[in-house]
C-alpha atoms as a PDB file:
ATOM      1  CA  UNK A   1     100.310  89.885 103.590  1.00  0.00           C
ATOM      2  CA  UNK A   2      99.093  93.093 102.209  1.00  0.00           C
ATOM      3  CA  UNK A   3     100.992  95.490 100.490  1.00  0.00           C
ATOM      4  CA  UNK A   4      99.579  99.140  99.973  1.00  0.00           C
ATOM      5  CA  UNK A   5     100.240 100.467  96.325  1.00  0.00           C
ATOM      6  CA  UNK A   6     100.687 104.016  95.544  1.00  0.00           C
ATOM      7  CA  UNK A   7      99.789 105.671  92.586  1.00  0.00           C
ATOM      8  CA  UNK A   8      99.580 109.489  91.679  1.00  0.00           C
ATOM      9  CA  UNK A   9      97.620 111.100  88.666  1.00  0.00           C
ATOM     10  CA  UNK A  10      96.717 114.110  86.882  1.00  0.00           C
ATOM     11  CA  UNK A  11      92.962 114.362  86.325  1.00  0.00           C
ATOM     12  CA  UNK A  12      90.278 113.495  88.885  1.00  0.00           C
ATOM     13  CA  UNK A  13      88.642 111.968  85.627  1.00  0.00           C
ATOM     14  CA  UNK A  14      91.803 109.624  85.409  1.00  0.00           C
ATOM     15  CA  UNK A  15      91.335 109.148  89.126  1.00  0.00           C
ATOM     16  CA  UNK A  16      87.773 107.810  88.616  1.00  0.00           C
ATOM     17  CA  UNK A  17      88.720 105.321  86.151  1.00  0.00           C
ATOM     18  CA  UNK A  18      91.380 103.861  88.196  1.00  0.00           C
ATOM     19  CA  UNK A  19      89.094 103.198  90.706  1.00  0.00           C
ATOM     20  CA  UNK A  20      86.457 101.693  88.682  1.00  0.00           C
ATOM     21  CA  UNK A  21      88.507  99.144  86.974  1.00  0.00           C
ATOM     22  CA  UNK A  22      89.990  98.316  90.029  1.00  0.00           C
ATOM     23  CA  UNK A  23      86.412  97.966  91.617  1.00  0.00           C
ATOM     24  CA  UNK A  24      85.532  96.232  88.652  1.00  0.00           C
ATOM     25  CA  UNK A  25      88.548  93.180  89.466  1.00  0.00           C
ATOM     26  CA  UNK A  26      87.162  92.535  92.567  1.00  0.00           C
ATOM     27  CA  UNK A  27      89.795  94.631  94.978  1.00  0.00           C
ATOM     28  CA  UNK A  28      86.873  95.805  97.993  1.00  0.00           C
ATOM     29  CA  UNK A  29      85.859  99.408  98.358  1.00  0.00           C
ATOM     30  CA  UNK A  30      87.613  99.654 101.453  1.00  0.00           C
ATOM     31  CA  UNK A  31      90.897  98.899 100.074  1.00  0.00           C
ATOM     32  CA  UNK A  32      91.350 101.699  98.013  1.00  0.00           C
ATOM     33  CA  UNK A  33      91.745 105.390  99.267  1.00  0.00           C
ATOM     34  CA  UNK A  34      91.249 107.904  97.138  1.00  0.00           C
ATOM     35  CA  UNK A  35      92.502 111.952  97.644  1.00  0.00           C
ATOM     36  CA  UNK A  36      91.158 113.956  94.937  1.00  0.00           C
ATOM     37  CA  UNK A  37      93.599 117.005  96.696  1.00  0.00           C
ATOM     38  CA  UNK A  38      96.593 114.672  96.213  1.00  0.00           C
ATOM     39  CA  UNK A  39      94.925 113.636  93.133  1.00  0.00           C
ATOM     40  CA  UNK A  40      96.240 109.969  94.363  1.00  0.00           C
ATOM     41  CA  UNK A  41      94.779 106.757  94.793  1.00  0.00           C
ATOM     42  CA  UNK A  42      96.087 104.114  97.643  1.00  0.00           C
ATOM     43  CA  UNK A  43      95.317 100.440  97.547  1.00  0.00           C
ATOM     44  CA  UNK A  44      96.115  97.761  99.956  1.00  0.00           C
ATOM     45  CA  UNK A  45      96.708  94.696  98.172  1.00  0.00           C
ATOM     46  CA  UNK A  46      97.769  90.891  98.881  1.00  0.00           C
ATOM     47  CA  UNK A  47     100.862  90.034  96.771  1.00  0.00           C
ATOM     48  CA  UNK A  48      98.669  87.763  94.783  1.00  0.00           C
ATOM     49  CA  UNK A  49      97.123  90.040  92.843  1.00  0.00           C
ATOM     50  CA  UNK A  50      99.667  92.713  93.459  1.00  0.00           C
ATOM     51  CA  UNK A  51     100.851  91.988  89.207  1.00  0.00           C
ATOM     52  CA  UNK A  52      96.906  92.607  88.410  1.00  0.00           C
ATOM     53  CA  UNK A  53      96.568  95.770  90.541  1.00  0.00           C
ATOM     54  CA  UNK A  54      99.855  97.445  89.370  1.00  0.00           C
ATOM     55  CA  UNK A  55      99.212  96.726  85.249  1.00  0.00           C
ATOM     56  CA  UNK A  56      95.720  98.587  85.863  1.00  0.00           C
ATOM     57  CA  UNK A  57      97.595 101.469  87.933  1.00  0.00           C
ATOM     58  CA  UNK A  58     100.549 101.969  84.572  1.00  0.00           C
ATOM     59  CA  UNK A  59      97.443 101.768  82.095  1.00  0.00           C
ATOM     60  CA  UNK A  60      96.603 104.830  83.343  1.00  0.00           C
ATOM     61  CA  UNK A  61      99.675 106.870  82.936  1.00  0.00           C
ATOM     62  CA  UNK A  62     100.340 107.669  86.636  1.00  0.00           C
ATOM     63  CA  UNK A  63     102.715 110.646  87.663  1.00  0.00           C
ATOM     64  CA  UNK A  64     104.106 108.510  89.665  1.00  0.00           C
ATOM     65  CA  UNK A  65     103.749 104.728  91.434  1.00  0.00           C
ATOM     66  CA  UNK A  66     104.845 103.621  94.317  1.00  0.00           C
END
């Protein structure tokens, strides 16, 4: 089942790490939604590697997460 993760930032430099290192684990392009207005990144996740996902969202100091 996938879960979509929410996470809010406030750089679009920030935002462009995120989704590199989340590229980088192996989550597919077209799981993650970026809005560079929003300054936000979405990612739709399966709950195994929901823990994975959410420790690389916090290392970057989001706003929020959700």
């Amino acid at each position: 089942m996938l879960r979509t993760v929410t996470a809010t930032y406030g750089s679009r430099d920030t935002l462009r790490n995120v989704v590199d290192d989340i590229l980088g684990v192996g989550i597919e392009r077209e799981k993650v939604f970026v809005d560079d207005e929003a300054m936000l990144v979405k990612v739709m996740i399966p709950s195994d590697t929901e823990p994975e996902v959410l420790e690389i969202l916090g290392r970057h100091n989001p706003l929020s997460l959700h």
